[in-house]
Protein backbone atom coordinates (compact mmCIF):
# COMPACT_ATOMS: atom_id res chain seq x y z
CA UNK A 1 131.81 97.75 98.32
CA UNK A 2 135.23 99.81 97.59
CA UNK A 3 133.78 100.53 94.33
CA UNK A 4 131.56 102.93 95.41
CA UNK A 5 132.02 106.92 96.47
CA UNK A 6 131.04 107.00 99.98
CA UNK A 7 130.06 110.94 100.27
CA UNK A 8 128.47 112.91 102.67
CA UNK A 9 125.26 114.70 101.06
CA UNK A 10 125.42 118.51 99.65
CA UNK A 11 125.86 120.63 102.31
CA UNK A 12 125.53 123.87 100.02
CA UNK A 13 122.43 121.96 98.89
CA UNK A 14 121.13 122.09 102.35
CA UNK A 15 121.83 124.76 103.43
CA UNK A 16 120.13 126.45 100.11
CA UNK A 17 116.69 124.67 101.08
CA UNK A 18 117.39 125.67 105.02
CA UNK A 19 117.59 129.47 103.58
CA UNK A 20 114.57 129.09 101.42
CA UNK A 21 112.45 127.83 104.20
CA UNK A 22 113.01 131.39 106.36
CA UNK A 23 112.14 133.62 103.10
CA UNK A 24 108.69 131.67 102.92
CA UNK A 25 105.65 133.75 105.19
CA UNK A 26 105.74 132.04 107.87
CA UNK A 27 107.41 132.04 111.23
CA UNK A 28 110.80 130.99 111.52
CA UNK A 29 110.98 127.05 111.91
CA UNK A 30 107.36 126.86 112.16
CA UNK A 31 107.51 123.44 109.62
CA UNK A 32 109.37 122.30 112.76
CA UNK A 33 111.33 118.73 111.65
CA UNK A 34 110.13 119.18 108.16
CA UNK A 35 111.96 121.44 107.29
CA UNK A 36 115.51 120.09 108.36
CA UNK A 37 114.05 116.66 106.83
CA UNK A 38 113.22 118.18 103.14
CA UNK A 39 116.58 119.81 102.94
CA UNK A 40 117.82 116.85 103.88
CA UNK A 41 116.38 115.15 100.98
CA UNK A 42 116.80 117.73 98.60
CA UNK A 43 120.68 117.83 99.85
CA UNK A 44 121.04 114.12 99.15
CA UNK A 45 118.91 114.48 95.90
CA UNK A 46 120.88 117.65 94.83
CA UNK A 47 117.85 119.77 94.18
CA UNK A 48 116.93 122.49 95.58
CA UNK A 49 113.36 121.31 95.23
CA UNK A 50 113.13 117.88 96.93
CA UNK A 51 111.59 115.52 94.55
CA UNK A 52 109.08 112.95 96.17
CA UNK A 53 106.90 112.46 93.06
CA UNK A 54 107.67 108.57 92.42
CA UNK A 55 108.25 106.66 95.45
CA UNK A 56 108.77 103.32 96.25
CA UNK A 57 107.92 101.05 99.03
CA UNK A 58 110.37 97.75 99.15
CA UNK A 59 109.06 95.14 101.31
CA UNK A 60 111.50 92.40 102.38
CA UNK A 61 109.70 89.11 103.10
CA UNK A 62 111.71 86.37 104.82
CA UNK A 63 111.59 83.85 107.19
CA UNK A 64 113.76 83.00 110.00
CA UNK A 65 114.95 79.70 112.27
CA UNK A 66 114.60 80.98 115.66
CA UNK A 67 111.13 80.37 115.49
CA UNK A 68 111.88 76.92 115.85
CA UNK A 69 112.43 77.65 120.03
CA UNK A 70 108.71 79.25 120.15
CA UNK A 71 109.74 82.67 120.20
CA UNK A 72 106.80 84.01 118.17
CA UNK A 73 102.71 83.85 118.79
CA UNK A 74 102.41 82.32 114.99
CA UNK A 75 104.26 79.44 112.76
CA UNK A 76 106.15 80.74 109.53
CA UNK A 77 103.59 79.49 107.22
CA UNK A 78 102.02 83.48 108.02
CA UNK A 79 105.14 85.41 106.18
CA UNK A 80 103.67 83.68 102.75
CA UNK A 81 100.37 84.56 103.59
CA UNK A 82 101.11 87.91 104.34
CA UNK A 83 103.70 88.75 101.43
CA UNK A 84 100.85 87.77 99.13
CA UNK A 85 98.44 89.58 100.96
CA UNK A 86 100.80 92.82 100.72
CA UNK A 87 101.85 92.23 96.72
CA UNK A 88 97.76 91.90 96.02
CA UNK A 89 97.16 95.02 97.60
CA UNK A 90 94.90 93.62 100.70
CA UNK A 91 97.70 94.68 103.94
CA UNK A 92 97.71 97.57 105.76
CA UNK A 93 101.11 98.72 104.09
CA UNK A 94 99.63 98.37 100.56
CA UNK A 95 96.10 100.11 101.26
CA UNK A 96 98.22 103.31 103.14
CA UNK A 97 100.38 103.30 100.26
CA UNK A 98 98.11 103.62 97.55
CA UNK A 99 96.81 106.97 99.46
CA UNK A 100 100.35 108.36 99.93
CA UNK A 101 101.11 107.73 95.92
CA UNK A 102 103.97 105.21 97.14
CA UNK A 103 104.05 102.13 95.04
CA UNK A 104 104.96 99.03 96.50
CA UNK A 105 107.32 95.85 95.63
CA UNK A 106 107.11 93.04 97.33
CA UNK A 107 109.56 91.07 97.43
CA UNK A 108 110.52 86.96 98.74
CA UNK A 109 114.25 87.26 99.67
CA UNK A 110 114.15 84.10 102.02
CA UNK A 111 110.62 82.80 102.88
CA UNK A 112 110.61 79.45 103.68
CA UNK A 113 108.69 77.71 100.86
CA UNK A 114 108.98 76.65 97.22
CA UNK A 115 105.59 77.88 96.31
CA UNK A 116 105.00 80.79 93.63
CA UNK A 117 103.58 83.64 95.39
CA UNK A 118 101.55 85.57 93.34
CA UNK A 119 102.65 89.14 92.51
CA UNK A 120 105.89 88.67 94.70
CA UNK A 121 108.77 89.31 93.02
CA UNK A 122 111.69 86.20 94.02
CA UNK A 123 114.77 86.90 94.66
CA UNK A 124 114.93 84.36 97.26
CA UNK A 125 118.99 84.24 98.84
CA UNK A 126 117.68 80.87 100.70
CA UNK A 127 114.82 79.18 102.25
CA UNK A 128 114.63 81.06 105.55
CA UNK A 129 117.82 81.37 107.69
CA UNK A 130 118.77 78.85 110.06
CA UNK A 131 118.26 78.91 113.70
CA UNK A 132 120.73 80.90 115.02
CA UNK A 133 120.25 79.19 118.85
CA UNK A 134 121.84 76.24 117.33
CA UNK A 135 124.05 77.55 114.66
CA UNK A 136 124.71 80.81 112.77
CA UNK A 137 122.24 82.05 111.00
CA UNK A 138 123.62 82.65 107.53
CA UNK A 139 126.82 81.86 106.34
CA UNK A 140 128.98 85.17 105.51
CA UNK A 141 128.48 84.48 101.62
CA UNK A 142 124.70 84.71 102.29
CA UNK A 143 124.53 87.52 104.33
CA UNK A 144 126.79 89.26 101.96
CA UNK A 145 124.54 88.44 98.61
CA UNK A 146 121.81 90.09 100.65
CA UNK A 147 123.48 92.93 101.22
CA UNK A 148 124.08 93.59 97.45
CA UNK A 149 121.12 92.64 96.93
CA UNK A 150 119.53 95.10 98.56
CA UNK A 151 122.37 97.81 97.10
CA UNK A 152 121.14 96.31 93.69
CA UNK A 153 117.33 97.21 94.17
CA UNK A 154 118.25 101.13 95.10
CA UNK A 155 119.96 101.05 91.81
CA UNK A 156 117.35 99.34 90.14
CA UNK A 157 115.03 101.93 91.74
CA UNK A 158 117.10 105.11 90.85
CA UNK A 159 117.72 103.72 87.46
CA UNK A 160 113.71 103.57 87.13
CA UNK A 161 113.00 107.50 87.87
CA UNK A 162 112.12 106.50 91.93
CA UNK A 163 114.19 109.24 93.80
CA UNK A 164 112.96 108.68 96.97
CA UNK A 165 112.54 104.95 98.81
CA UNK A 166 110.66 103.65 102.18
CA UNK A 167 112.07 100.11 103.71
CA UNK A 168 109.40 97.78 104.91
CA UNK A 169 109.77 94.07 106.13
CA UNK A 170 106.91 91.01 107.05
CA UNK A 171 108.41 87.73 108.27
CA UNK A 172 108.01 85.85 111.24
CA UNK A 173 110.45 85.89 114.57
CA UNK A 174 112.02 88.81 113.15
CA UNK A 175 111.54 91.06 116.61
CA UNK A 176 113.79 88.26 118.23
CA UNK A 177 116.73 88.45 115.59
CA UNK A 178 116.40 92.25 115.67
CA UNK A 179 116.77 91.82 119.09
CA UNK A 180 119.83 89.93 119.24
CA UNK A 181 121.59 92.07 116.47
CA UNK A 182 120.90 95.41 118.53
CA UNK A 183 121.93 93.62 121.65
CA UNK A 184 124.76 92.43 120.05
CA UNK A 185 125.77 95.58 118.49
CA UNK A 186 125.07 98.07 121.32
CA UNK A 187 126.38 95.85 123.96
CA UNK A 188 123.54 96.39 125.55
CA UNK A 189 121.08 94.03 128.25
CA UNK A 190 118.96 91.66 125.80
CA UNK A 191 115.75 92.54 128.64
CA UNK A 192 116.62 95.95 127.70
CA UNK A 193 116.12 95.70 123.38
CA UNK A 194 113.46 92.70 123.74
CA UNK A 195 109.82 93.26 123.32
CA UNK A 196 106.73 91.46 123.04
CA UNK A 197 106.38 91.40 119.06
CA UNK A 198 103.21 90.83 117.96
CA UNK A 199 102.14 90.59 121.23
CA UNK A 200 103.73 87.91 123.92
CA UNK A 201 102.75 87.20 127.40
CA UNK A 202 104.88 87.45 130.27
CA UNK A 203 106.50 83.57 129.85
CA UNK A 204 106.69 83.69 126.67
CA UNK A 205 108.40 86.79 126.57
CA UNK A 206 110.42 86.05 129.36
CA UNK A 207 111.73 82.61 127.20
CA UNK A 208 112.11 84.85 123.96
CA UNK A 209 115.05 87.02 125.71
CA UNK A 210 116.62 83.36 127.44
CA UNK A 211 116.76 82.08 124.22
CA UNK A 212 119.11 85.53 122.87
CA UNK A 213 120.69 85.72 125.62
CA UNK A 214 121.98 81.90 125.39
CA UNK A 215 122.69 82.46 121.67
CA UNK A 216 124.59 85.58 122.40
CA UNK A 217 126.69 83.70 125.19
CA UNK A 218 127.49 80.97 122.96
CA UNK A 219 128.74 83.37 120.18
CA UNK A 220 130.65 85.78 122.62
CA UNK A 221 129.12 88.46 122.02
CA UNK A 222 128.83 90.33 125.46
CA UNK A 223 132.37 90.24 125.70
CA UNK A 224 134.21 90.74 122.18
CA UNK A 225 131.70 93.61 120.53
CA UNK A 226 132.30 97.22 121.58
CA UNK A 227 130.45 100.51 121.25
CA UNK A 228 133.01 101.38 117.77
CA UNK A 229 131.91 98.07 115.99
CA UNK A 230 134.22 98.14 112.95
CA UNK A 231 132.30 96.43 109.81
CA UNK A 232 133.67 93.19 110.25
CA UNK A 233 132.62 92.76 113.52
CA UNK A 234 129.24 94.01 112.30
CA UNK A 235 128.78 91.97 109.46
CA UNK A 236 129.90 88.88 111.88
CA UNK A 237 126.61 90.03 114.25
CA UNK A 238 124.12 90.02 110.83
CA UNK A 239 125.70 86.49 110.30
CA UNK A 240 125.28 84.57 113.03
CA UNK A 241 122.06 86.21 114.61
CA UNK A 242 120.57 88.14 111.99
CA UNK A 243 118.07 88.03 109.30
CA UNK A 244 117.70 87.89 105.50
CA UNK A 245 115.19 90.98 105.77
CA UNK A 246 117.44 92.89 107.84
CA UNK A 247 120.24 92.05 105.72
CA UNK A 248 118.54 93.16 102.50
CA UNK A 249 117.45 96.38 104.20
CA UNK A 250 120.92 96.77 104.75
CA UNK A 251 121.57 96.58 102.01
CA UNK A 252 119.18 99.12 100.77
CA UNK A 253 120.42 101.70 103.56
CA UNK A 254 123.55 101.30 102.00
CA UNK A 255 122.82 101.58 98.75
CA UNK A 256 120.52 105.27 99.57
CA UNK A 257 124.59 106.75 100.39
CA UNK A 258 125.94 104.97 97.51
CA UNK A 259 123.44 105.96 94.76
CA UNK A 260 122.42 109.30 96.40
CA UNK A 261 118.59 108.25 97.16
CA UNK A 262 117.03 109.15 100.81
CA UNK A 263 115.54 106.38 102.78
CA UNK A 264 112.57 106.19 104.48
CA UNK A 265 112.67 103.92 107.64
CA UNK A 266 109.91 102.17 109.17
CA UNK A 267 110.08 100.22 112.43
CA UNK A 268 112.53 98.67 114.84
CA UNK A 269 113.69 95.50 112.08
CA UNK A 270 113.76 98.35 109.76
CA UNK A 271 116.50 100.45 112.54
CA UNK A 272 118.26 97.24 113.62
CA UNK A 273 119.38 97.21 109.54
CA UNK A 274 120.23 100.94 109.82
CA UNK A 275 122.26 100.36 112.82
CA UNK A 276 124.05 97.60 110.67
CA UNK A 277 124.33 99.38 107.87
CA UNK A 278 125.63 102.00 109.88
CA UNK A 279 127.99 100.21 111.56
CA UNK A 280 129.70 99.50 108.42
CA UNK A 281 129.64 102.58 106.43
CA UNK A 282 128.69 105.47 109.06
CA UNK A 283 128.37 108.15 106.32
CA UNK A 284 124.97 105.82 105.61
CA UNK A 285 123.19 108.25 108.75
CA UNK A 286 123.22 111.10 106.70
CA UNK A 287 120.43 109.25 103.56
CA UNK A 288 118.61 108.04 106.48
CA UNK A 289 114.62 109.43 106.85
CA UNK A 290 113.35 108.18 110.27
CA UNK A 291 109.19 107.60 110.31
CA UNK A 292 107.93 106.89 113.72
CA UNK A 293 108.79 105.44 117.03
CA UNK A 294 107.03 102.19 118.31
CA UNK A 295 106.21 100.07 121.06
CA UNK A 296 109.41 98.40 120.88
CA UNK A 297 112.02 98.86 123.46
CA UNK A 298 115.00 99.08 121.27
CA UNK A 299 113.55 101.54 119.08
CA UNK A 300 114.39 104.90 121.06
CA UNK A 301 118.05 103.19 122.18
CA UNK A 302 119.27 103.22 118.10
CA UNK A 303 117.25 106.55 117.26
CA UNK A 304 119.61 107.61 119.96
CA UNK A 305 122.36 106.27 118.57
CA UNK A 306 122.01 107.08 115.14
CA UNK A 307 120.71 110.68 115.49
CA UNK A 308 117.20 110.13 114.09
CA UNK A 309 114.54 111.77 115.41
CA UNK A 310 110.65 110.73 114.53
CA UNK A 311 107.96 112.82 113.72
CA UNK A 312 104.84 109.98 114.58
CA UNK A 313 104.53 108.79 118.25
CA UNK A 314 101.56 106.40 117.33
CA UNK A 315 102.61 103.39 119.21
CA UNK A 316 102.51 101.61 116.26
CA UNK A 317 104.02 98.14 115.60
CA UNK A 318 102.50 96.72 112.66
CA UNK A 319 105.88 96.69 110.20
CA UNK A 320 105.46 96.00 106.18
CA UNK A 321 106.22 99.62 105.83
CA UNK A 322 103.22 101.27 107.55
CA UNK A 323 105.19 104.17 109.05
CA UNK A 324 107.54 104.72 106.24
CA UNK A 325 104.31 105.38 103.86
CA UNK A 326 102.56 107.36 106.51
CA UNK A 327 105.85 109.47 106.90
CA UNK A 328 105.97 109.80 102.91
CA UNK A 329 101.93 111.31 102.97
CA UNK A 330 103.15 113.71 105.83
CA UNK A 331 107.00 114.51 103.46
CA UNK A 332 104.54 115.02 100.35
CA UNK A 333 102.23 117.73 102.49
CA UNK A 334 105.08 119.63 103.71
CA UNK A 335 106.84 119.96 100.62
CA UNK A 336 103.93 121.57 99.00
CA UNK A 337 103.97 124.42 101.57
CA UNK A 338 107.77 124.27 100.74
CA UNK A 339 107.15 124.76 97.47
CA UNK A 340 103.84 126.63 96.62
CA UNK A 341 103.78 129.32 99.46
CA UNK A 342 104.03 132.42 98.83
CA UNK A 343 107.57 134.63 99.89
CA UNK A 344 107.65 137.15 102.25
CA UNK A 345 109.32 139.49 99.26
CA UNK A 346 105.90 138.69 97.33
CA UNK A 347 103.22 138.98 100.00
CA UNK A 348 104.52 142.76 100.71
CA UNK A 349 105.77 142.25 104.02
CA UNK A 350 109.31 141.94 106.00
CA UNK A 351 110.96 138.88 106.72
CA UNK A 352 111.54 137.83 110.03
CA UNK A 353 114.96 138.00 111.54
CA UNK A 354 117.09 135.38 113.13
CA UNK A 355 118.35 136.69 116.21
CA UNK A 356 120.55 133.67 117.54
């Protein structure tokens, strides 16, 4: 990755689009968030008009071994189902993003099967990682390929006329290795960062955090990983307890500061990749959109962390993108006030002063 420009966005950029919101007739800050947000992406763009015509939802599909230890409600024969049931345009993700004008590409970066999914696009790293209880999940060359994978695809993307992208993921266990990556990496309790997924009882969920917090042991984790991970030591984490989605989203995070396009985040798997990618180039915060916060634990602890504030409290936990589109419908609205209203200059009147 030393062959890219690491650079923080346009600051003259945003503060251009931060000035332009005040001479609109309105109150001051009255867009509230949206406003910082879509100079934001205009600053990262370099337009003074953000540009959310052509977006993209990329859906990472993979499967992952820690299901093995009965850490999840279903079996992983679901992520297949589901990828194919996102790709034909039957999920949740796929019907909200054909109302927000976001199209979507599925993709199979590690599902655990040799069958052809129709309309999923294979890119397959490996069959599903291993289970990380009993062994590292990925070996470094693995987690690696996924990361440049997912690099690749916001090239791909750019290189296609998409200039903004939203991050969605669908595969099995992956609450439980998002777990023990944000545990890992923010050297925090695993009871603290471990939900219920898609919806544990109390034993189960009870077993679900024994089983991270015997994987973490065994890997060292709670005593070798600080607060200033460097990228080695964060790239070590998405090894051993990781997951091919997270990796590939990543990836993707990554690639939004290295090719200049913003980011739309989803969930919690979608944030445990952020903090990664984070982790290992921090200018990556800065192309970061965040979408909503969810009924994950973890969730609020790496919004903290990486600065991001959400604009939907839904208590939504669905994944595959949901909030990321949702968040895209609510970007599109406000930048049509941002750019269709009418100035106070043209309406006749005085514009409001900033007095602090």
């Amino acid at each position: 990755m030393d062959q890219f420009e690491w650079k923080c966005m346009d600051k003259e950029i945003y503060q251009q689009i931060k000035a332009a919101w005040d001479h609109i007739a309105k109150p001051l800050d009255s867009m509230g968030t949206f406003e910082e947000l879509l100079s934001r992406i205009g600053a990262i763009q370099g337009r003074r008009v953000p540009d959310l015509k052509k977006a993209r939802l990329l859906v990472c599909c993979a499967d992952n071994g820690i299901v093995e230890e009965g850490v999840s409600q279903s079996g992983q024969e679901i992520t297949a189902i589901c990828a194919e049931s996102i790709a034909n345009g039957k999920s949740s993700a796929a019907i909200m993003a054909g109302t927000a004008g976001v199209d979507v590409m599925t993709l199979d970066v590690g599902i655990n099967t040799d069958k052809k999914l129709e309309n999923v696009r294979n890119v397959k790293i490996r069959k599903g990682t291993r289970n990380f209880r009993k062994e590292p999940a990925m070996t470094p060359d693995e987690s690696m390929a996924a990361i440049r994978l997912g690099m690749d695809l916001v090239r791909e993307s750019k290189e296609e006329g998409y200039s903004i992208l939203c991050i969605g993921e669908m595969g099995i266990g992956n609450t439980t290795t998002s777990s023990a990556v944000t545990a890992a990496l923010m050297k925090l309790p695993v009871k603290e960062v471990t939900g219920r997924g898609a919806g544990l009882d109390d034993e189960k969920l009870l077993h679900k955090q024994q089983v991270i917090e015997e994987a973490l042991a065994v890997y060292g984790y709670e005593d070798s990983i600080s607060r200033e991970t460097n990228s080695e030591q964060a790239l070590d984490v998405l090894t051993k307890v990781g997951g091919l989605d997270i990796a590939v989203m990543a990836g993707i995070c990554l690639g939004g500061a290295a090719y200049g396009v913003p980011i739309v985040l989803d969930g919690f798997i979608s944030l445990a990749a952020a903090l990664v990618a984070c982790r290992i180039k921090p200018v990556t915060k800065e192309y970061l959109i965040p979408s909503h916060s969810g009924k994950e634990p973890a969730m609020q602890r790496i919004e903290e962390e990486l600065s991001l504030t959400p604009v939907i409290y839904a208590h939504m936990a669905l994944g595959e993108g949901t909030g990321a589109v949702m968040m895209m419908q609510l970007l599109k609205t406000a930048n049509a006030v941002y750019e269709n209203s009418i100035s106070f200059e043209k309406a006749g009147i005085a514009q409001y002063e900033r007095y602090s």
